[in-house]
Protein backbone atom coordinates (compact mmCIF):
# COMPACT_ATOMS: atom_id res chain seq x y z
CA UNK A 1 0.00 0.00 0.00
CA UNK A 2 1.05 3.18 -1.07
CA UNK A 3 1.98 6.12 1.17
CA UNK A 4 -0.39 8.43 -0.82
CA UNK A 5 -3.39 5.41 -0.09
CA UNK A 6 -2.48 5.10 3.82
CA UNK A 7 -2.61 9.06 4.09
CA UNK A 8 -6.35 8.90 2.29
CA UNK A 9 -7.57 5.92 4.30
CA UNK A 10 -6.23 8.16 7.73
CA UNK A 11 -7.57 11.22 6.50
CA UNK A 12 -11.23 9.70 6.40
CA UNK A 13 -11.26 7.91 9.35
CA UNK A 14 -10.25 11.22 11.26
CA UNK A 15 -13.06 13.43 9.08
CA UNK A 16 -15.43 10.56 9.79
CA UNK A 17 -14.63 10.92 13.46
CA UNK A 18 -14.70 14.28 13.55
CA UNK A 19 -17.96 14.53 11.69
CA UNK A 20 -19.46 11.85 14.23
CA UNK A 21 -18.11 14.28 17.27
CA UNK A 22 -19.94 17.21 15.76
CA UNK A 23 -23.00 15.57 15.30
CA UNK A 24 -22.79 14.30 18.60
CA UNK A 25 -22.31 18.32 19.97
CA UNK A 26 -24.74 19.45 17.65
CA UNK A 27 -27.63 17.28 19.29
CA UNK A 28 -26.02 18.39 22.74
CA UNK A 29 -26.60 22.17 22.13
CA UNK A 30 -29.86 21.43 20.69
CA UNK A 31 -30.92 19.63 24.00
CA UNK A 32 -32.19 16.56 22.35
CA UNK A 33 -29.48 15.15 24.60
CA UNK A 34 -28.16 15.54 28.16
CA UNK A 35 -24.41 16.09 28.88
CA UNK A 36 -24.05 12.54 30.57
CA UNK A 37 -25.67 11.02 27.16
CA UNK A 38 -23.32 13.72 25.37
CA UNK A 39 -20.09 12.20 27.31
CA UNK A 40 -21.12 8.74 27.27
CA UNK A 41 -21.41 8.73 23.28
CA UNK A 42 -18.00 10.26 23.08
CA UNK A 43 -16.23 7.96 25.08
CA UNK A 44 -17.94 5.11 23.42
CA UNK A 45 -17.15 6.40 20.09
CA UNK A 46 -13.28 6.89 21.48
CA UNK A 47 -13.29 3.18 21.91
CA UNK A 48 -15.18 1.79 19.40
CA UNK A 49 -12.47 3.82 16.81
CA UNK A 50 -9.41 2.43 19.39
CA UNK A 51 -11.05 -0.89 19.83
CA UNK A 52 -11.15 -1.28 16.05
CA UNK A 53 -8.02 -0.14 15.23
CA UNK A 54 -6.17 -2.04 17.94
CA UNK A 55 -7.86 -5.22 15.66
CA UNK A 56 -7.41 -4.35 12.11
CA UNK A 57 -3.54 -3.47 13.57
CA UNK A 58 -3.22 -7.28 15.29
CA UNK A 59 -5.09 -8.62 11.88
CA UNK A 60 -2.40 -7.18 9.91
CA UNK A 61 0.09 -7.87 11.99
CA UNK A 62 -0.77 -11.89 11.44
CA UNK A 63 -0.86 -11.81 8.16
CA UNK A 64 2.65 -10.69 7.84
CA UNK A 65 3.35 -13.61 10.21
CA UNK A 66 1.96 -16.22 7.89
């Protein structure tokens, strides 16, 4: 994989993150949500994004084993 590719692919996970946090702020200020729902999206999003990446990392990281 090219270095051009790996910047794309990192660039849209971060806008698609970022986009998710926004929406997330936007409902917040709206008060369709409460600050505890507000926090406890974010920090689920946080790990869902680390969880996921901490996989796709050890799935690549067998496949160069094999």
């Amino acid at each position: 994989m090219s270095d051009k590719q790996r910047l794309k692919i990192a660039a849209l996970v971060a806008l698609s993150f970022t986009g998710i946090v926004v929406l997330i702020m936007a409902l917040l200020v709206k008060a369709v949500i409460t600050f505890q729902l507000a926090l406890l999206m974010l920090v689920a999003l946080l790990g869902l994004y680390f969880g996921f990446g901490v996989l796709i990392f050890l799935y690549r990281f067998v496949d160069r084993l094999k």
